[in-house]
Protein backbone atom coordinates (compact mmCIF):
# COMPACT_ATOMS: atom_id res chain seq x y z
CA UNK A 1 89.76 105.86 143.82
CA UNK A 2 90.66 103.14 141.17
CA UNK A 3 89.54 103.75 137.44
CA UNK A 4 87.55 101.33 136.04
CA UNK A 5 89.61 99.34 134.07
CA UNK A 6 88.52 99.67 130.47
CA UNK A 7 89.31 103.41 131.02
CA UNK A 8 92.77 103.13 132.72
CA UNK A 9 93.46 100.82 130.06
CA UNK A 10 93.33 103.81 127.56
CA UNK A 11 95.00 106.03 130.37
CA UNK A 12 97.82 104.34 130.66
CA UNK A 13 97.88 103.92 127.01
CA UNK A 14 97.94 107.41 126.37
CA UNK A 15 100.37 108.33 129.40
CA UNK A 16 102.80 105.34 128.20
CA UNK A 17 102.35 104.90 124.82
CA UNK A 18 100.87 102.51 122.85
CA UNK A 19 102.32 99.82 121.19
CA UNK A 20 100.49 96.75 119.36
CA UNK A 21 100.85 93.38 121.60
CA UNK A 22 103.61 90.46 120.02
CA UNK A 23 101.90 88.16 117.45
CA UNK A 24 102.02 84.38 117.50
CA UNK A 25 103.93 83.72 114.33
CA UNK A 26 102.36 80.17 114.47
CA UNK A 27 98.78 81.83 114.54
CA UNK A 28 99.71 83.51 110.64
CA UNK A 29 98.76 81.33 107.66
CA UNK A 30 101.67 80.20 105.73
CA UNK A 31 103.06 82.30 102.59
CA UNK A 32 105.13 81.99 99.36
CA UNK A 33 107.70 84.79 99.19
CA UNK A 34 107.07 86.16 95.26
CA UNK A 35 110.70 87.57 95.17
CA UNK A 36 113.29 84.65 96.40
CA UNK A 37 110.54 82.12 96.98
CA UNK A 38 111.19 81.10 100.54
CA UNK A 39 108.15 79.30 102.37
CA UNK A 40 107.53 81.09 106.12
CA UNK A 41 104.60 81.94 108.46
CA UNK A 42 104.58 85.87 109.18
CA UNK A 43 104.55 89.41 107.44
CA UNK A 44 107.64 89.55 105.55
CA UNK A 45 109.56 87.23 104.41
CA UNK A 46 113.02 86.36 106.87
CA UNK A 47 115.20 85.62 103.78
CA UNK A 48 114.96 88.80 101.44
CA UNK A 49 112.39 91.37 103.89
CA UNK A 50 109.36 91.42 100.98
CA UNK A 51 106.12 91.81 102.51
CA UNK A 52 103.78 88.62 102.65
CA UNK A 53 100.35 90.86 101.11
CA UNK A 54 102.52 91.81 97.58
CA UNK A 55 100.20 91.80 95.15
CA UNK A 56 99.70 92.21 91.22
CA UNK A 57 99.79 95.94 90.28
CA UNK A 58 96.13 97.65 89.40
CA UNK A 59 94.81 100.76 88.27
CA UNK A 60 94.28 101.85 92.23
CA UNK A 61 97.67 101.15 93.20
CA UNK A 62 98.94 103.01 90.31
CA UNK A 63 96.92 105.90 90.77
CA UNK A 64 98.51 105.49 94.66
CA UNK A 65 102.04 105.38 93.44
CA UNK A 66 101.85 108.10 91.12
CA UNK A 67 100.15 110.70 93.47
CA UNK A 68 102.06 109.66 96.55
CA UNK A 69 105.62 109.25 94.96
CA UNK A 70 107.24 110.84 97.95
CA UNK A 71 105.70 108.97 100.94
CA UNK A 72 103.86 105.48 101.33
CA UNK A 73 100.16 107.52 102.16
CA UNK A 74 98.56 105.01 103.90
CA UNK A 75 98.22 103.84 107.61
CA UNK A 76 102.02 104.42 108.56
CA UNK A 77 101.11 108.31 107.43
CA UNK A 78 97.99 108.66 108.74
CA UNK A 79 99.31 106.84 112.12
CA UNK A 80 102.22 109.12 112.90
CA UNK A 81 100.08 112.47 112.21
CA UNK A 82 97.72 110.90 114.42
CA UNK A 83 100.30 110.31 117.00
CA UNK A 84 101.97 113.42 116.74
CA UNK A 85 98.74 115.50 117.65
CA UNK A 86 97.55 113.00 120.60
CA UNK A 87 100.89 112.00 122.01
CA UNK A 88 104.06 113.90 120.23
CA UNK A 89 106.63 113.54 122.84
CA UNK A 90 105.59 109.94 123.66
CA UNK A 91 106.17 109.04 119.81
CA UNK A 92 109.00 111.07 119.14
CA UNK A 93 110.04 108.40 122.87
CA UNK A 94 109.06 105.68 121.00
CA UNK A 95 110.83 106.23 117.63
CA UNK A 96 113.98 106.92 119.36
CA UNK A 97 114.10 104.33 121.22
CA UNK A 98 113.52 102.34 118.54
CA UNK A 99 109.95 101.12 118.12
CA UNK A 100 109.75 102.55 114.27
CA UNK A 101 108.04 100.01 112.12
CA UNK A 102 104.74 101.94 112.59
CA UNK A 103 106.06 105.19 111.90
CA UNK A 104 107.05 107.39 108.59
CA UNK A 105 110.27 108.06 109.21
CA UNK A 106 110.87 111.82 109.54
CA UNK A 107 112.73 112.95 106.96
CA UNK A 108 110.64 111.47 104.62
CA UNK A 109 107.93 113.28 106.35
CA UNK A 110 109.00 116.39 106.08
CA UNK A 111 110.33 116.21 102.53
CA UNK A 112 106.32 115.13 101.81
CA UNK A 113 104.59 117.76 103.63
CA UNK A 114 107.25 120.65 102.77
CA UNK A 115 106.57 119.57 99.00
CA UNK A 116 102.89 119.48 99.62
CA UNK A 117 102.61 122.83 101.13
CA UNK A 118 104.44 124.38 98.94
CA UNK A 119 102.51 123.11 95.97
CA UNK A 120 99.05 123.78 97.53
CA UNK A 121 100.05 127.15 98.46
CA UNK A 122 101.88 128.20 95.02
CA UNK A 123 98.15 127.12 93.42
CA UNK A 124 96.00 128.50 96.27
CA UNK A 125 97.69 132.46 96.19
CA UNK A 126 100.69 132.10 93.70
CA UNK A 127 103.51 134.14 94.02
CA UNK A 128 101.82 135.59 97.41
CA UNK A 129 102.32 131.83 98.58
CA UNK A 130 105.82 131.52 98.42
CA UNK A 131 108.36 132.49 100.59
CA UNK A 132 111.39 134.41 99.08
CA UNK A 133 114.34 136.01 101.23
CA UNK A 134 116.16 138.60 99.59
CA UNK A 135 119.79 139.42 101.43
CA UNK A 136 121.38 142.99 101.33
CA UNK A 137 117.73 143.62 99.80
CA UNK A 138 117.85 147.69 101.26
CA UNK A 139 121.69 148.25 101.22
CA UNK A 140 122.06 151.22 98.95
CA UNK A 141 125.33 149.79 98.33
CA UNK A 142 124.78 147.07 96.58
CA UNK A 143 125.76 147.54 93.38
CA UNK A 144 129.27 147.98 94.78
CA UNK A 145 129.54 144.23 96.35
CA UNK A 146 127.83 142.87 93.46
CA UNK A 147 130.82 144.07 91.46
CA UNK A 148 133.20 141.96 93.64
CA UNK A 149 133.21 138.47 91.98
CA UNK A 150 134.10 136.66 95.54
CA UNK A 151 131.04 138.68 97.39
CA UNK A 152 128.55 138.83 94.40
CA UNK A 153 129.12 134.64 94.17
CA UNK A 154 129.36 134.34 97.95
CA UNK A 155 125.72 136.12 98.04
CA UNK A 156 124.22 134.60 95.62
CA UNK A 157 124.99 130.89 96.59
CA UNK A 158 123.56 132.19 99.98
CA UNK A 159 120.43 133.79 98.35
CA UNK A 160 119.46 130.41 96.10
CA UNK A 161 120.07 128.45 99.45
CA UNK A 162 117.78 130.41 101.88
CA UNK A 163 115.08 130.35 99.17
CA UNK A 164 114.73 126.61 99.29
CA UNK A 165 112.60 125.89 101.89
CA UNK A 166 113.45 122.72 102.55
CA UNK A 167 117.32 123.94 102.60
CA UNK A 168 116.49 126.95 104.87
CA UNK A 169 114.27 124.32 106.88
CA UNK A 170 116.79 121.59 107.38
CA UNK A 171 119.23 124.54 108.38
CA UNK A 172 117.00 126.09 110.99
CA UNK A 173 116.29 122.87 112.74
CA UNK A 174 119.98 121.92 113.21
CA UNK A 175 120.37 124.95 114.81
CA UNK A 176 117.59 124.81 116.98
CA UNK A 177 118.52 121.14 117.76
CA UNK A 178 121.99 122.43 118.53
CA UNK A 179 120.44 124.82 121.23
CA UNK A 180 118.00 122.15 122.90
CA UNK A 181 120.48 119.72 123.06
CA UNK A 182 122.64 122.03 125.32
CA UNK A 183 119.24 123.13 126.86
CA UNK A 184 118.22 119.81 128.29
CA UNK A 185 121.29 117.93 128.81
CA UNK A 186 121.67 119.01 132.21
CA UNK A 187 118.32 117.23 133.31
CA UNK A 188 118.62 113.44 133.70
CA UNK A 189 116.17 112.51 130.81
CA UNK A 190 118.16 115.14 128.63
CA UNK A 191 121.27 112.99 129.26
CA UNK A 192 119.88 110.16 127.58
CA UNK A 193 119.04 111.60 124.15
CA UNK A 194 121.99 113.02 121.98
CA UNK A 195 122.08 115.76 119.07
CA UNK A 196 121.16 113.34 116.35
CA UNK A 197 117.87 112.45 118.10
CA UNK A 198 117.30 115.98 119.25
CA UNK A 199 117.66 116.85 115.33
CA UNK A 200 115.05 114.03 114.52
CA UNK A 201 112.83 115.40 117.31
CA UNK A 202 113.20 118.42 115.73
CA UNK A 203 111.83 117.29 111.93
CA UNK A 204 108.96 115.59 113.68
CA UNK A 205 108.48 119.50 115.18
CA UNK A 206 108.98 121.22 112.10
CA UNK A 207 106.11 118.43 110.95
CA UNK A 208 103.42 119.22 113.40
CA UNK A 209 103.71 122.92 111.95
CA UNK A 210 103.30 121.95 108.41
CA UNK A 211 100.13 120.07 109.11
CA UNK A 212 98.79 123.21 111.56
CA UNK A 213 99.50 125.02 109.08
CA UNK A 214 98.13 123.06 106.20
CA UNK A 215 94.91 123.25 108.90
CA UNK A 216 94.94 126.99 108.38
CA UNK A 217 95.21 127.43 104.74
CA UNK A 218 91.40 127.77 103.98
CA UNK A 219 91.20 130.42 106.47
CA UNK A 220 93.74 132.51 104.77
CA UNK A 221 92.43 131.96 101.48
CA UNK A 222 89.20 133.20 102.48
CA UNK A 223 90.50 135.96 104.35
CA UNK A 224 92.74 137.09 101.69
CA UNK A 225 95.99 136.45 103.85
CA UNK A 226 99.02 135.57 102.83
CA UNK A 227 100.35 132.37 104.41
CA UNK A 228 103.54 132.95 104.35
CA UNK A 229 103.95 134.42 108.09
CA UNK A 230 102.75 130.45 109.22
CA UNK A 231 102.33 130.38 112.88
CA UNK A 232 103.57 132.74 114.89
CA UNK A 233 106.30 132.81 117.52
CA UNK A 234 104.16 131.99 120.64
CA UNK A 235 101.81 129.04 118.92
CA UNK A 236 105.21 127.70 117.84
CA UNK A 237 106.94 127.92 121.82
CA UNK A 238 103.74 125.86 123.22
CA UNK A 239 103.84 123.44 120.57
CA UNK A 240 107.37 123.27 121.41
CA UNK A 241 107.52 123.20 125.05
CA UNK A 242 104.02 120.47 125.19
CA UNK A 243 106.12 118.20 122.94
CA UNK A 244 109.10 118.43 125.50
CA UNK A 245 107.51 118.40 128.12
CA UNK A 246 106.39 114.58 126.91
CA UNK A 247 109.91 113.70 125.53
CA UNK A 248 111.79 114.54 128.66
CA UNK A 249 109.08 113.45 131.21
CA UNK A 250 109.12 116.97 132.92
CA UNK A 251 106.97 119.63 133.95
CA UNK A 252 105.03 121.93 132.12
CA UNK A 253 106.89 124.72 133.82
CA UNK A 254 110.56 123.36 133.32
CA UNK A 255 109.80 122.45 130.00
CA UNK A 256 108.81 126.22 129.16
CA UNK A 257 111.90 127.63 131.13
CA UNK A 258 114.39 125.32 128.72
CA UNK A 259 112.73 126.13 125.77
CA UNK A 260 112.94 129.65 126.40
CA UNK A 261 117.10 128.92 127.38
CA UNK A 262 116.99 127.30 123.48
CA UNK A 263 115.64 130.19 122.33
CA UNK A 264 118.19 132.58 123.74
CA UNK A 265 120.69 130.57 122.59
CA UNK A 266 119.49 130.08 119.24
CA UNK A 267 118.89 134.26 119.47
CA UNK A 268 122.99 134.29 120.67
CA UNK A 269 123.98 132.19 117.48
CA UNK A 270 122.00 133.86 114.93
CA UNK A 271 123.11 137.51 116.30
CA UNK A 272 126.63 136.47 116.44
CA UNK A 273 126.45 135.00 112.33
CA UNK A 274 124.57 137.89 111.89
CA UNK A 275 127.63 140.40 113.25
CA UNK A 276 130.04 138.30 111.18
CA UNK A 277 128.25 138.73 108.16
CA UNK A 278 128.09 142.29 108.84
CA UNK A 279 131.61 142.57 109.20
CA UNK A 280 132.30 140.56 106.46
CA UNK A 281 130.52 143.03 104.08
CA UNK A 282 131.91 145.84 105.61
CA UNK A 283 135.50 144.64 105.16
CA UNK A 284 134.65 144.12 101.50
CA UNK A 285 132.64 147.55 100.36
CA UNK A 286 134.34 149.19 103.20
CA UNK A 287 132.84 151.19 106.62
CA UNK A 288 129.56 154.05 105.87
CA UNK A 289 130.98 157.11 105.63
């Protein structure tokens, strides 16, 4: 049974992706560059890159600059969070392989919404909205390390770290990049994509939770919560294996079973640093008697 064809044309949109058709540069009205002066037909200008619609600075754009300092909030934002809740994995595709004009890029992304949520939530519950990690925080001995200078400055390097979010952020996604890079290089679409792109998939990821759980916050203030748990391990794993599931063009099902395999071996990594910080400690204030 064929479709009719205005709807397979948004089927095979969405399946595909969607990209805007090539413009006839001799159909654009001719412009003055305001920066080198070059005269051109398009966009931007070919000599220096300034876009042709620069205009004189007013109170709105202002206003814009000062409140959005960290991204460009307009339609590249509101495009790629569009994009990443109708068709992750085929944009995450399409910004690797290297269609990227009409998308934020993702660091800058997540350095917005990780700034964002953090301010929203400090106002929304204060102190309850922040997310603190203590280490050693119920060793009875720890008044003994802390009187080694090499442990106490060790620990407390590690301690300022882990309490930046964006630090403990950026740290967790390598690692979990790490493990589905091994995870999916074995299939053939896995082969294609390295660790680099497997750590940018992973920002665009770590995005899609920030905005759920920007989604959420008026729940939890209402029901007294505290939103620092965010979403939970499952919600996370179907995000997860839906967006790779898209990225790799696989199934459902294999997609699941490899992002289980990246969770074991993200489990394996983190038990192992775990054990050697143990030992570490142990070697310093010495074995429990």
């Amino acid at each position: 049974m064929k479709l009719p064809a205005k709807i397979e044309k948004h089927y095979v949109a969405l399946v595909n992706g969607h990209h805007k058709p090539p413009v006839n540069v001799e159909d654009l009205p001719e412009a003055k560059c305001l920066n080198c002066g070059t005269e051109y037909r398009g966009n931007f200008c070919p000599n220096c890159g300034q876009s042709a619609s620069t205009k004189r600075f007013d109170l709105a754009q202002t206003l814009k600059h000062v409140l959005f300092i960290f991204t460009k909030f307009d339609d590249t934002f509101w495009h790629t969070a569009f994009e990443l809740f109708t068709r992750p994995g085929h944009m995450i595709r399409d910004y690797l392989r290297g269609h990227r004009a009409e998308y934020l890029r993702p660091l800058q992304l997540l350095i917005c919404l990780v700034t964002a949520y953090l301010i929203v939530a400090h106002l929304c519950f204060g102190e309850n909205g922040m997310v603190y990690t203590h280490l050693f925080n119920n060793v009875d001995s720890v008044d003994k390390i802390m009187q080694n200078e090499t442990a106490n400055m060790v620990i407390v390097t590690a301690e300022k770290a882990l309490n930046n979010t964006l630090v403990s952020t950026l740290l967790s996604i390598t690692l979990l990049a790490f493990c589905t890079y091994w995870s999916f290089r074995r299939i053939k679409e896995g082969k294609t994509f390295n660790f680099a792109e497997h750590f940018y998939a992973m920002i665009y990821l770590q995005s899609i939770y920030l905005i759920i759980c920007f989604l959420i916050l008026p729940y939890q203030y209402f029901a007294g919560e505290s939103p620092s748990g965010g979403l939970n391990f499952w919600a996370v794993l179907i995000i997860m294996v839906i967006v790779y599931a898209q990225l790799m063009r696989v199934s459902w099902r294999k997609s699941m079973m490899l992002c289980l395999l990246a969770y074991c071996i993200f489990a394996l990594i983190f038990i192992f640093f775990c054990g050697l910080i143990t030992g570490t400690y142990y070697a310093i204030v010495g074995a429990p008697r």
